[in-house]
PDB file of N, CA and C in Angstrom:
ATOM      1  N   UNK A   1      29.238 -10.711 -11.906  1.00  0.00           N
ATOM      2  CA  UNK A   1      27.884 -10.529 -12.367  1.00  0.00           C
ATOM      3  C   UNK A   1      26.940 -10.597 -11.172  1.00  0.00           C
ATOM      4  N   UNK A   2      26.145  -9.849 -11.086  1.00  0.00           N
ATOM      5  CA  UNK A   2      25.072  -9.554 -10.189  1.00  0.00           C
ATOM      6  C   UNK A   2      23.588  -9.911 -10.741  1.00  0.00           C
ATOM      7  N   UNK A   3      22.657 -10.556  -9.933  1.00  0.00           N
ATOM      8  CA  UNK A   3      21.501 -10.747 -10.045  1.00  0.00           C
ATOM      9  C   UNK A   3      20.688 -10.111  -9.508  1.00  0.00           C
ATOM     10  N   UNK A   4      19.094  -9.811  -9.726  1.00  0.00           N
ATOM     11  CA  UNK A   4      18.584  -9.038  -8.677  1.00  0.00           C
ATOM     12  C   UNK A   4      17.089  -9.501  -8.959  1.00  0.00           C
ATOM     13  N   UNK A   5      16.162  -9.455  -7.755  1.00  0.00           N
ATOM     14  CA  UNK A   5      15.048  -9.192  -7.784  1.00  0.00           C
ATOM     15  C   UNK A   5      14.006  -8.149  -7.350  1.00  0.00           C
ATOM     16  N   UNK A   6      13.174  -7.214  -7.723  1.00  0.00           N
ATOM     17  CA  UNK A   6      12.867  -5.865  -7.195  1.00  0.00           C
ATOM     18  C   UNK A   6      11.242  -6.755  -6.935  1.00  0.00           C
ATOM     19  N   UNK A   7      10.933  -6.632  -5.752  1.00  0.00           N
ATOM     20  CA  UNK A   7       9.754  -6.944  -5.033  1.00  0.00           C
ATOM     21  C   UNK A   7       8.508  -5.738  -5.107  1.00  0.00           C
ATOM     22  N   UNK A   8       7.614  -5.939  -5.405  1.00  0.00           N
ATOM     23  CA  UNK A   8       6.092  -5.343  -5.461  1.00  0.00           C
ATOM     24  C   UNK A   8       5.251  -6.047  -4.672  1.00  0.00           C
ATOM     25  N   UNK A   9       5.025  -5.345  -3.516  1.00  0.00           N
ATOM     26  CA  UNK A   9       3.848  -6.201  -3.183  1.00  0.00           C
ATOM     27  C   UNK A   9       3.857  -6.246  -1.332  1.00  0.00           C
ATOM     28  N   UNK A  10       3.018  -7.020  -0.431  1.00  0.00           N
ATOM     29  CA  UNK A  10       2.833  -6.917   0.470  1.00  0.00           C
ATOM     30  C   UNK A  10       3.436  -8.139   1.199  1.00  0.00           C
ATOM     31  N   UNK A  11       3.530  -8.418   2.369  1.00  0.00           N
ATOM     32  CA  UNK A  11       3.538  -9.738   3.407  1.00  0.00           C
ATOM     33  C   UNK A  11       2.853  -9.156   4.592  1.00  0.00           C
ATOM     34  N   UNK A  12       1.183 -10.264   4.584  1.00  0.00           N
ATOM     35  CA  UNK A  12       0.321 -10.083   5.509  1.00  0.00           C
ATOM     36  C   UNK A  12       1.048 -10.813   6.459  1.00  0.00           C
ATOM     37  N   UNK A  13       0.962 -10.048   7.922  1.00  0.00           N
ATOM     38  CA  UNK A  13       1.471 -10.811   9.012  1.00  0.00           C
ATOM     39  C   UNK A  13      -0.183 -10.895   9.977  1.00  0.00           C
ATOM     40  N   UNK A  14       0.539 -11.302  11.176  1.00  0.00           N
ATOM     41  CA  UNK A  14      -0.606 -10.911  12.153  1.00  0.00           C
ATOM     42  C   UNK A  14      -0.321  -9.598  12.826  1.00  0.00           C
ATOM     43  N   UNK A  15      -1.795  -8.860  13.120  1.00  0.00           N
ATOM     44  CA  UNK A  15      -1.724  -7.673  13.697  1.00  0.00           C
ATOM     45  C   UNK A  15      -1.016  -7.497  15.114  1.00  0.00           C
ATOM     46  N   UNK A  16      -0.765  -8.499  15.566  1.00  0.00           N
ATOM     47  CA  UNK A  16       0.464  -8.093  16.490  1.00  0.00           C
ATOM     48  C   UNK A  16       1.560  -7.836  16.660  1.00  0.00           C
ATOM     49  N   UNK A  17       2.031  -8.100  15.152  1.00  0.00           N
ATOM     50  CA  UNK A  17       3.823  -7.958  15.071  1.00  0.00           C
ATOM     51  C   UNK A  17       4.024  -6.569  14.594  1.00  0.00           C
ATOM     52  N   UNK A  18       4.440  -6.146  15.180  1.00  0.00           N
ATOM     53  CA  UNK A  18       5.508  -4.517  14.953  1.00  0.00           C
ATOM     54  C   UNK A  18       6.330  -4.769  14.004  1.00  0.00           C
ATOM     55  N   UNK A  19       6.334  -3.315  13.426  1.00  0.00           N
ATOM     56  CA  UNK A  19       7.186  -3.118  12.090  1.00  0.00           C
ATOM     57  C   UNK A  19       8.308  -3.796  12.231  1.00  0.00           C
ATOM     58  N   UNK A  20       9.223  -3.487  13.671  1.00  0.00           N
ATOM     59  CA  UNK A  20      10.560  -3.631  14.445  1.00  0.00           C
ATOM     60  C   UNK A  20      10.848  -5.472  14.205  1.00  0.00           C
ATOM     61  N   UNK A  21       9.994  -5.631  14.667  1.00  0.00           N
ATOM     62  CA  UNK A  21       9.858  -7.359  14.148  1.00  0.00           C
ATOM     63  C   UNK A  21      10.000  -8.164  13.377  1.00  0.00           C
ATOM     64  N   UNK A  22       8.973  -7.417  12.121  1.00  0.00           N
ATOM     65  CA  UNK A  22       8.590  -7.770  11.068  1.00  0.00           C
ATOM     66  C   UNK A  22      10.728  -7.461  10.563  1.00  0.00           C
ATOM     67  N   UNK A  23      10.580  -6.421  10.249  1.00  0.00           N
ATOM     68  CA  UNK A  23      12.131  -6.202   9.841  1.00  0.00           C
ATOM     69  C   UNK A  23      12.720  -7.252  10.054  1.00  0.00           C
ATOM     70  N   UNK A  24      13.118  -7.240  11.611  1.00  0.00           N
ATOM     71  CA  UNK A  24      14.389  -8.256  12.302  1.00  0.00           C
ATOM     72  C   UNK A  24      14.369  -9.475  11.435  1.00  0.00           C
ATOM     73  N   UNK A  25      12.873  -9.961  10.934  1.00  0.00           N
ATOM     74  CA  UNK A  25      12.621 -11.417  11.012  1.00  0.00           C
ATOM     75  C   UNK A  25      12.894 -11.170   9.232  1.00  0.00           C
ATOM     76  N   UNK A  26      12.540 -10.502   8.807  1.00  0.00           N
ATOM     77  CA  UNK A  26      13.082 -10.446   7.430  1.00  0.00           C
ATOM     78  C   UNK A  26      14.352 -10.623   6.783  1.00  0.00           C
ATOM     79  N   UNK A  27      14.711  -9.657   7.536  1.00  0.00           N
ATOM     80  CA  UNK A  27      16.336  -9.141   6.992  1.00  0.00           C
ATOM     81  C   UNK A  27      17.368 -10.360   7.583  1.00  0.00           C
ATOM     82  N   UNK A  28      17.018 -10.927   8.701  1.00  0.00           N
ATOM     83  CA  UNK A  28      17.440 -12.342   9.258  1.00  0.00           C
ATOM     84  C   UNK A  28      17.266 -13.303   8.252  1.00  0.00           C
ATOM     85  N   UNK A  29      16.087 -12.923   7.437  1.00  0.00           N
ATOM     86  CA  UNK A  29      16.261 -14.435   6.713  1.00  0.00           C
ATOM     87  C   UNK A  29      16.712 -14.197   5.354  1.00  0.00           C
ATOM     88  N   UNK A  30      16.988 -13.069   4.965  1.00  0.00           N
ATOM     89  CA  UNK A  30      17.767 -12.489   4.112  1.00  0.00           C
ATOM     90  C   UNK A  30      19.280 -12.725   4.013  1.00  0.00           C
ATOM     91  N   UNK A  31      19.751 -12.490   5.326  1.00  0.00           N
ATOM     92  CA  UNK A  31      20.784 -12.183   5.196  1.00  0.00           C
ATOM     93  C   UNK A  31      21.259 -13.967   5.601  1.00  0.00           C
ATOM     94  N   UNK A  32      19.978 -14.984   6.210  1.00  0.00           N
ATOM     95  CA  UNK A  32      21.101 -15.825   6.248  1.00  0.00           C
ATOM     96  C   UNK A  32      20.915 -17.085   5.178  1.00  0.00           C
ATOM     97  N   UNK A  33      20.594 -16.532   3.919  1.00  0.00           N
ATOM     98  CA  UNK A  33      20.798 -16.745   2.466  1.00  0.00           C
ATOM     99  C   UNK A  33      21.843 -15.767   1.504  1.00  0.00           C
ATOM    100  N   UNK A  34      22.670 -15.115   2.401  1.00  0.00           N
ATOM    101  CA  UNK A  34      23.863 -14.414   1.931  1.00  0.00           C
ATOM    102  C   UNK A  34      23.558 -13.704   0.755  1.00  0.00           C
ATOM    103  N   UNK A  35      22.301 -13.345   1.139  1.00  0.00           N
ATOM    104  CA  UNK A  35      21.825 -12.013   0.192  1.00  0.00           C
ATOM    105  C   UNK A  35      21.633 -10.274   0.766  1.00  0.00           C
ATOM    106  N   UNK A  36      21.078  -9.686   0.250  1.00  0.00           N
ATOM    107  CA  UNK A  36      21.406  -8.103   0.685  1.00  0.00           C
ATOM    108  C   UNK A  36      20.208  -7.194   0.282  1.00  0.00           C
ATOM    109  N   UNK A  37      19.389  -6.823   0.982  1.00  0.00           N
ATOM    110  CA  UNK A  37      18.025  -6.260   0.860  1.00  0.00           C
ATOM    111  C   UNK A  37      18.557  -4.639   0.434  1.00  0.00           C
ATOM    112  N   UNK A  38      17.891  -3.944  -0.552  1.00  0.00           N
ATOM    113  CA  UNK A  38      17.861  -2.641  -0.562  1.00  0.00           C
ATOM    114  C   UNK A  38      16.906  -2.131  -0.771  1.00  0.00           C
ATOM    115  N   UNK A  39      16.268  -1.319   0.076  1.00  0.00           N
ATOM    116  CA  UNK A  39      14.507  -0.337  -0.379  1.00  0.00           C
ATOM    117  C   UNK A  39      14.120  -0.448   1.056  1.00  0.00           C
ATOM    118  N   UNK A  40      12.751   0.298   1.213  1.00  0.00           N
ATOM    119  CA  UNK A  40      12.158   0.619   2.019  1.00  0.00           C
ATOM    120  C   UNK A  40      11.049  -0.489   2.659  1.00  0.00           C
ATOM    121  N   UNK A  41      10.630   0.158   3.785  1.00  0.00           N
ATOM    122  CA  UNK A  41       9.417  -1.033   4.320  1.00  0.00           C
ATOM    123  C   UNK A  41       8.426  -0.074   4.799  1.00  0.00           C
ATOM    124  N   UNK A  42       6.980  -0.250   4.675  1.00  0.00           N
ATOM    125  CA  UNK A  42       6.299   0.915   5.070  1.00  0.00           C
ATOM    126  C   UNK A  42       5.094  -0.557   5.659  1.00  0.00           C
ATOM    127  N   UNK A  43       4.819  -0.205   6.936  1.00  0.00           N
ATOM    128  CA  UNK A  43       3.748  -0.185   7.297  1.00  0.00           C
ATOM    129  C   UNK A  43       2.531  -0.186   6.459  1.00  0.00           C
ATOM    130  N   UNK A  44       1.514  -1.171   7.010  1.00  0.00           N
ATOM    131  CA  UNK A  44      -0.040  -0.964   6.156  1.00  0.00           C
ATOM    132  C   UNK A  44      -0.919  -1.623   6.579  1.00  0.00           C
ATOM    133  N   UNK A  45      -2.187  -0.746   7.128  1.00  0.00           N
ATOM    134  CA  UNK A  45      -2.852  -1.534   8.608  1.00  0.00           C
ATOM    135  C   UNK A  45      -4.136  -1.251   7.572  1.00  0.00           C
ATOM    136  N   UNK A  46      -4.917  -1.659   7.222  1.00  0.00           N
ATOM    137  CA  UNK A  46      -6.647  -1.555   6.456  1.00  0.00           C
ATOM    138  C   UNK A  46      -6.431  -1.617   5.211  1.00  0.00           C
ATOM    139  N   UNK A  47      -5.392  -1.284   4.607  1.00  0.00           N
ATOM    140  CA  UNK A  47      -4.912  -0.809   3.464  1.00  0.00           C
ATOM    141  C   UNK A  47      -4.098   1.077   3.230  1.00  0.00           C
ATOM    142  N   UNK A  48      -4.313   1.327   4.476  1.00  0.00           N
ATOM    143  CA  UNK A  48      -3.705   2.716   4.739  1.00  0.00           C
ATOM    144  C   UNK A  48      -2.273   2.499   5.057  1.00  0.00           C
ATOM    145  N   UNK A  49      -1.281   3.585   4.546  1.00  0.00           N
ATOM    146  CA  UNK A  49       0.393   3.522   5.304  1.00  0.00           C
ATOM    147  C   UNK A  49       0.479   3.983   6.674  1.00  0.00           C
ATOM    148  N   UNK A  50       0.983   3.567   7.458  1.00  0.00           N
ATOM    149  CA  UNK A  50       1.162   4.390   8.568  1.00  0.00           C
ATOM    150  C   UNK A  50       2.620   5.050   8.833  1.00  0.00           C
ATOM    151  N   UNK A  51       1.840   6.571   9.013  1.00  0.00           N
ATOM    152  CA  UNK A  51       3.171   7.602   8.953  1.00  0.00           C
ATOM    153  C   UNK A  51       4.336   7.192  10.229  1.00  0.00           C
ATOM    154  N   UNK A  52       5.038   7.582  10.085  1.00  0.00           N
ATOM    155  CA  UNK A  52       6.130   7.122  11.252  1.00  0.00           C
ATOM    156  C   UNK A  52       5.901   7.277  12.747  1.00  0.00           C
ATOM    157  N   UNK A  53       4.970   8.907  12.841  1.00  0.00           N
ATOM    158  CA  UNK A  53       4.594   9.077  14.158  1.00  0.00           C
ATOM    159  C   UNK A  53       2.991   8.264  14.654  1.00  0.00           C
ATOM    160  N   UNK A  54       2.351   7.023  13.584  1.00  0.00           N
ATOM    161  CA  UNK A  54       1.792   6.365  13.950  1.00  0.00           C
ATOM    162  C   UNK A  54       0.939   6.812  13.861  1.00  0.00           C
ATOM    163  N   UNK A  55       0.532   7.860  12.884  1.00  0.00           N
ATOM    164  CA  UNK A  55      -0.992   7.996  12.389  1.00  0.00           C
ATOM    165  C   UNK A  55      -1.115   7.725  11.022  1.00  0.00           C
ATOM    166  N   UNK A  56      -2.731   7.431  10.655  1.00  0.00           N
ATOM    167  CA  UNK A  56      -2.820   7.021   9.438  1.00  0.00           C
ATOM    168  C   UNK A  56      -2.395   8.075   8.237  1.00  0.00           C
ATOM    169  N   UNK A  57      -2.082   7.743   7.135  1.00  0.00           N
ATOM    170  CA  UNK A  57      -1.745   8.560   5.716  1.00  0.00           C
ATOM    171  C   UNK A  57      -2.592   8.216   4.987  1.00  0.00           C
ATOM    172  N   UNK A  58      -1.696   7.951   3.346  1.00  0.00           N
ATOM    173  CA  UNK A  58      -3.135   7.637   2.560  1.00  0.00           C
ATOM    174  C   UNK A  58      -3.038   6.189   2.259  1.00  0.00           C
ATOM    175  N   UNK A  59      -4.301   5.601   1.370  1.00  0.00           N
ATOM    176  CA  UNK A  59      -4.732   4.297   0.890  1.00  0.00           C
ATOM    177  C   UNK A  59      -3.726   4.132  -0.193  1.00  0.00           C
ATOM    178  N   UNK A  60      -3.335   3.194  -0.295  1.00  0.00           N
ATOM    179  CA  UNK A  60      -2.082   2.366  -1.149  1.00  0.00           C
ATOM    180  C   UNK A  60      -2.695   2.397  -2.532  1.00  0.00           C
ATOM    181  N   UNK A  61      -3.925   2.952  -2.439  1.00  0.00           N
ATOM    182  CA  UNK A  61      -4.511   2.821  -4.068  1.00  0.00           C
ATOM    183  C   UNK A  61      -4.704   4.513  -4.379  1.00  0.00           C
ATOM    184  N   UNK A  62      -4.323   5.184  -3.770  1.00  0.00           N
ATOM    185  CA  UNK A  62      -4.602   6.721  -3.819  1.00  0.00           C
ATOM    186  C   UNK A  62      -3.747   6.976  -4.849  1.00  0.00           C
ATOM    187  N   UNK A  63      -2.304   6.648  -4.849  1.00  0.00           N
ATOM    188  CA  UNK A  63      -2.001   6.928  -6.229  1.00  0.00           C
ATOM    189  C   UNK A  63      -2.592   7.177  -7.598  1.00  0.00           C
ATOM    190  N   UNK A  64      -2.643   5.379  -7.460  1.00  0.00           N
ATOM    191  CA  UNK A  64      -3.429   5.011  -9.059  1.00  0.00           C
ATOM    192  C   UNK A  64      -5.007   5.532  -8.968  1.00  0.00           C
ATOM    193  N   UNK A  65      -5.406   6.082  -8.250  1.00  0.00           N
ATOM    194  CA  UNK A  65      -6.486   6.379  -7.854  1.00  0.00           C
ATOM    195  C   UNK A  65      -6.863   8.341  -8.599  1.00  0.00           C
ATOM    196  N   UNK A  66      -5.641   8.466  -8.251  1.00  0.00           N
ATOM    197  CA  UNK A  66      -5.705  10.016  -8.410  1.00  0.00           C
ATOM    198  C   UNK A  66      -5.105  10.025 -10.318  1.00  0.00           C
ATOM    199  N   UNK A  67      -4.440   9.163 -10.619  1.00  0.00           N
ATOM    200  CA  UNK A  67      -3.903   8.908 -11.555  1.00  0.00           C
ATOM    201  C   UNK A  67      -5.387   8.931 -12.824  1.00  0.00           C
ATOM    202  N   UNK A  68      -6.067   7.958 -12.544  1.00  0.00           N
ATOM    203  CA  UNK A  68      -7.372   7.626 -13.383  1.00  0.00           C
ATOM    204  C   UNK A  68      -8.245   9.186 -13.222  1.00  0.00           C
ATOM    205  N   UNK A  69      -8.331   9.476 -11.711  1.00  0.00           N
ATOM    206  CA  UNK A  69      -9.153  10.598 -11.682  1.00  0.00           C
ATOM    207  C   UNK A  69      -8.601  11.910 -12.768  1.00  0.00           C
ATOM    208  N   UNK A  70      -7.756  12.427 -12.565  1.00  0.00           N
ATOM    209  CA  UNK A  70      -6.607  13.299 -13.837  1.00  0.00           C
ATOM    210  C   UNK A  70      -6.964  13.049 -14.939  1.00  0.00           C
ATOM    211  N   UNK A  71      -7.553  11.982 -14.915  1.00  0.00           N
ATOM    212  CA  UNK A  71      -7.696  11.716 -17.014  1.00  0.00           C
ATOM    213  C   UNK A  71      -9.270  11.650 -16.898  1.00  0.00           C
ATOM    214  N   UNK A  72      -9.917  11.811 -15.908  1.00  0.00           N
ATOM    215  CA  UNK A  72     -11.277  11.753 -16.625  1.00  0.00           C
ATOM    216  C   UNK A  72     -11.679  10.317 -16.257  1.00  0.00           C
ATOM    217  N   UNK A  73     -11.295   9.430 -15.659  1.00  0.00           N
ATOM    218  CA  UNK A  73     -11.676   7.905 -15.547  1.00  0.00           C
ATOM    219  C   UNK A  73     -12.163   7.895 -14.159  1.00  0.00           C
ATOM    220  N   UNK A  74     -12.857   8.760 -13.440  1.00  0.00           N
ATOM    221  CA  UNK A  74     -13.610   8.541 -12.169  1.00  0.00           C
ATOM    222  C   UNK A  74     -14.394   7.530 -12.586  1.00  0.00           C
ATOM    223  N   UNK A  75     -14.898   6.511 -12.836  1.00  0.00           N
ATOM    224  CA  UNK A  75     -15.873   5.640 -12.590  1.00  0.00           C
ATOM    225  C   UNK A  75     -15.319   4.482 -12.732  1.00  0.00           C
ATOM    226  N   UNK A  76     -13.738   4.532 -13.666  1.00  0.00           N
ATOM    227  CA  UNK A  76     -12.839   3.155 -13.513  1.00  0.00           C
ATOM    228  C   UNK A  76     -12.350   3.705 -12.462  1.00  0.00           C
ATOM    229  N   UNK A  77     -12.141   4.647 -11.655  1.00  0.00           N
ATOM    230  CA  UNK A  77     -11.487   4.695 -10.607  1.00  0.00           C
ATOM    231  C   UNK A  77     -12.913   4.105  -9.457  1.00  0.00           C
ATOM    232  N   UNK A  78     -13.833   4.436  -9.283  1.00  0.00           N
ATOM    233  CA  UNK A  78     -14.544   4.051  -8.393  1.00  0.00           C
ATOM    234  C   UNK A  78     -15.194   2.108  -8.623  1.00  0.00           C
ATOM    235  N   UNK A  79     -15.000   1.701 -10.292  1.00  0.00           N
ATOM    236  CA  UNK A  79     -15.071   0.002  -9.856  1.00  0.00           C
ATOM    237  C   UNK A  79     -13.727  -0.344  -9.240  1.00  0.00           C
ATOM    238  N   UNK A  80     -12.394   0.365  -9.661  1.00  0.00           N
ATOM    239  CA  UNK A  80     -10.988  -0.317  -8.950  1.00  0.00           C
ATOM    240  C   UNK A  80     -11.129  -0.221  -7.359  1.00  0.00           C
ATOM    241  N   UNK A  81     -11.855   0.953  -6.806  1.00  0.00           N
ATOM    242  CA  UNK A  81     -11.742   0.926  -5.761  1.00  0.00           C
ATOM    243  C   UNK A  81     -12.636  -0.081  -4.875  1.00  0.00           C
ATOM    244  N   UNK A  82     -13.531  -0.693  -5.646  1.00  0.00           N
ATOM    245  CA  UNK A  82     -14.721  -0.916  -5.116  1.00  0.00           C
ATOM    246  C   UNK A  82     -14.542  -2.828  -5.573  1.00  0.00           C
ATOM    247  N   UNK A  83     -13.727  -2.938  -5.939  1.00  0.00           N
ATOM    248  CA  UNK A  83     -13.188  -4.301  -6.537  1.00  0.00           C
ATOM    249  C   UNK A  83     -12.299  -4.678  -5.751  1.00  0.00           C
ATOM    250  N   UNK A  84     -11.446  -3.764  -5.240  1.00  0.00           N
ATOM    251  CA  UNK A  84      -9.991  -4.367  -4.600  1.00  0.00           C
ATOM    252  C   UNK A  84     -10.068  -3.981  -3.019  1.00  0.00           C
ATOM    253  N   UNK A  85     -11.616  -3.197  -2.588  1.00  0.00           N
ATOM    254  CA  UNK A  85     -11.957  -2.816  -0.931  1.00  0.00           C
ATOM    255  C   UNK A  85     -13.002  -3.609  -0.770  1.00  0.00           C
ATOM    256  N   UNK A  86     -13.748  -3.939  -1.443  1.00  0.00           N
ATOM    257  CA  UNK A  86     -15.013  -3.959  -1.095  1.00  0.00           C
ATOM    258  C   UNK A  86     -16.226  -3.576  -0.923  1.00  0.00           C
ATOM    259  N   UNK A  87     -15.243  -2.061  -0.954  1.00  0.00           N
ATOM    260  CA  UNK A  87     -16.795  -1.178  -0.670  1.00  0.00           C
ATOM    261  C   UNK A  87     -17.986  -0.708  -1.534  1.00  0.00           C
ATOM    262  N   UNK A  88     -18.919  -0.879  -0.831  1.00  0.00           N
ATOM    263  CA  UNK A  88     -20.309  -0.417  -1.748  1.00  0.00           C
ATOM    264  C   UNK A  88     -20.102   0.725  -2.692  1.00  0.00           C
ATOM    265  N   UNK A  89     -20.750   0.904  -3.400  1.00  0.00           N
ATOM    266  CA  UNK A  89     -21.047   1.952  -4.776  1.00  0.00           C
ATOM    267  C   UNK A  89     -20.804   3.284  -3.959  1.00  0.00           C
ATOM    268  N   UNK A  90     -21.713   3.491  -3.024  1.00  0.00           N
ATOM    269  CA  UNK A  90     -22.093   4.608  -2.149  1.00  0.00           C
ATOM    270  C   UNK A  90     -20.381   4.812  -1.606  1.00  0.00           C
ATOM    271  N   UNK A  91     -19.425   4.009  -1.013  1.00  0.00           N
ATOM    272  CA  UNK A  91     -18.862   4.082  -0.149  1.00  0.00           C
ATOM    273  C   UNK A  91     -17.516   4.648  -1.370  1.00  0.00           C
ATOM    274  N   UNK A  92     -17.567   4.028  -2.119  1.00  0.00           N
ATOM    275  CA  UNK A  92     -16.531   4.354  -3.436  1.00  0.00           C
ATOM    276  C   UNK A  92     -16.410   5.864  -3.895  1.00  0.00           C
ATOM    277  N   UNK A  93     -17.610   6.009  -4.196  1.00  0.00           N
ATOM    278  CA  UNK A  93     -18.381   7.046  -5.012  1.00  0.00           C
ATOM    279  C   UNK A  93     -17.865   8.235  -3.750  1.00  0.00           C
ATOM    280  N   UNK A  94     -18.010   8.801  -2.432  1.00  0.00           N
ATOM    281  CA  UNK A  94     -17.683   9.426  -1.645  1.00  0.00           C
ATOM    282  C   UNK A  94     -16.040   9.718  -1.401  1.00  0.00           C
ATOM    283  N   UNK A  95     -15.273   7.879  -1.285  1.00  0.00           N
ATOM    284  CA  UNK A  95     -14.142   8.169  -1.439  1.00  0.00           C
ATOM    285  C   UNK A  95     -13.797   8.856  -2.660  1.00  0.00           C
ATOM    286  N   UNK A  96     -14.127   8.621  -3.875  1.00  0.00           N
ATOM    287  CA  UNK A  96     -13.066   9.201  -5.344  1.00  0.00           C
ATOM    288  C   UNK A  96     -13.222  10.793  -5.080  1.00  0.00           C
ATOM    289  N   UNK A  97     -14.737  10.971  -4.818  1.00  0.00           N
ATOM    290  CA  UNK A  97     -15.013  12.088  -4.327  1.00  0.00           C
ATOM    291  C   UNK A  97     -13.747  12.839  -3.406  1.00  0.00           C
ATOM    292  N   UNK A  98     -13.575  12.533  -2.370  1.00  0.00           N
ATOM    293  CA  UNK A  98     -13.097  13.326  -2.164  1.00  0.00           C
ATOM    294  C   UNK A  98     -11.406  13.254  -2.015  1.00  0.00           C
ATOM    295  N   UNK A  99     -11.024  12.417  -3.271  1.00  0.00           N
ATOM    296  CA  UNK A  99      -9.622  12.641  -3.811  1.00  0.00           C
ATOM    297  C   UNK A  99      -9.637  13.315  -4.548  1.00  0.00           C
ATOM    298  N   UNK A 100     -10.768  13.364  -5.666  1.00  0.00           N
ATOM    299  CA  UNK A 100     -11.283  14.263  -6.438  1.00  0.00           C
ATOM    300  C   UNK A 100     -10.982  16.159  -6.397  1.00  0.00           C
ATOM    301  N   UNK A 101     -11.218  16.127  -4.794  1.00  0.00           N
ATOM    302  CA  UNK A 101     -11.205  17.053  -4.176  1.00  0.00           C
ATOM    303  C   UNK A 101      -9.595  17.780  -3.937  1.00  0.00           C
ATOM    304  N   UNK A 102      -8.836  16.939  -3.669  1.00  0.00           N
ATOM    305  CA  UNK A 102      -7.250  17.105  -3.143  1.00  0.00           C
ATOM    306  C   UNK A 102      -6.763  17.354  -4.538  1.00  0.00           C
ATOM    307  N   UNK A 103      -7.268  17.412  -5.975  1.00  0.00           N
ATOM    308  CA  UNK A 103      -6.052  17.384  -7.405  1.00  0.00           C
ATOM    309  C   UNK A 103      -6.731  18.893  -7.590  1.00  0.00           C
TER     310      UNK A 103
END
């Protein structure tokens, strides 16, 4: 019988540690609890992913973001965004905008 746990979610480090690091130091402490990691690790510097060749992609909320926009919920999409960034009305309202733009 096998157990499992499927992880959601982030581990803030400090901005000096490299992905390469971050890994080593993970999977080290993974593995020396004789357990076995499977899935991915992505980078995330502001709240943006960073693509492999080290430029920015999109906001970790662009999904659910584009998701609300599709149904007509731009304005729950612009308090989610504006709840979980910070950003002003103005600053929201521009971003949904122009995801708005990309569907």
């Amino acid at each position: 019988m096998r157990k499992e746990f499927e992880i959601h979610g982030c581990i803030e480090v400090p901005i000096e540690i490299t992905e390469e690091e971050f890994v080593e130091k993970f999977i080290s402490f993974v593995e020396s609890n004789n357990w076995w990691f499977g899935g991915g690790i992505r980078e995330i510097i502001d709240g943006f992913y960073i693509n492999q060749d080290g430029t920015k992609g999109e906001h970790v909320l662009d999904t659910d973001l584009k998701e609300l926009i599709s149904k007509d919920k731009s304005t729950e999409a612009i308090e989610l965004f504006m709840n979980l960034t910070g950003k002003s009305l103005k600053e929201a309202k521009k971003y949904i905008n122009s995801l708005s733009k990309l569907l």
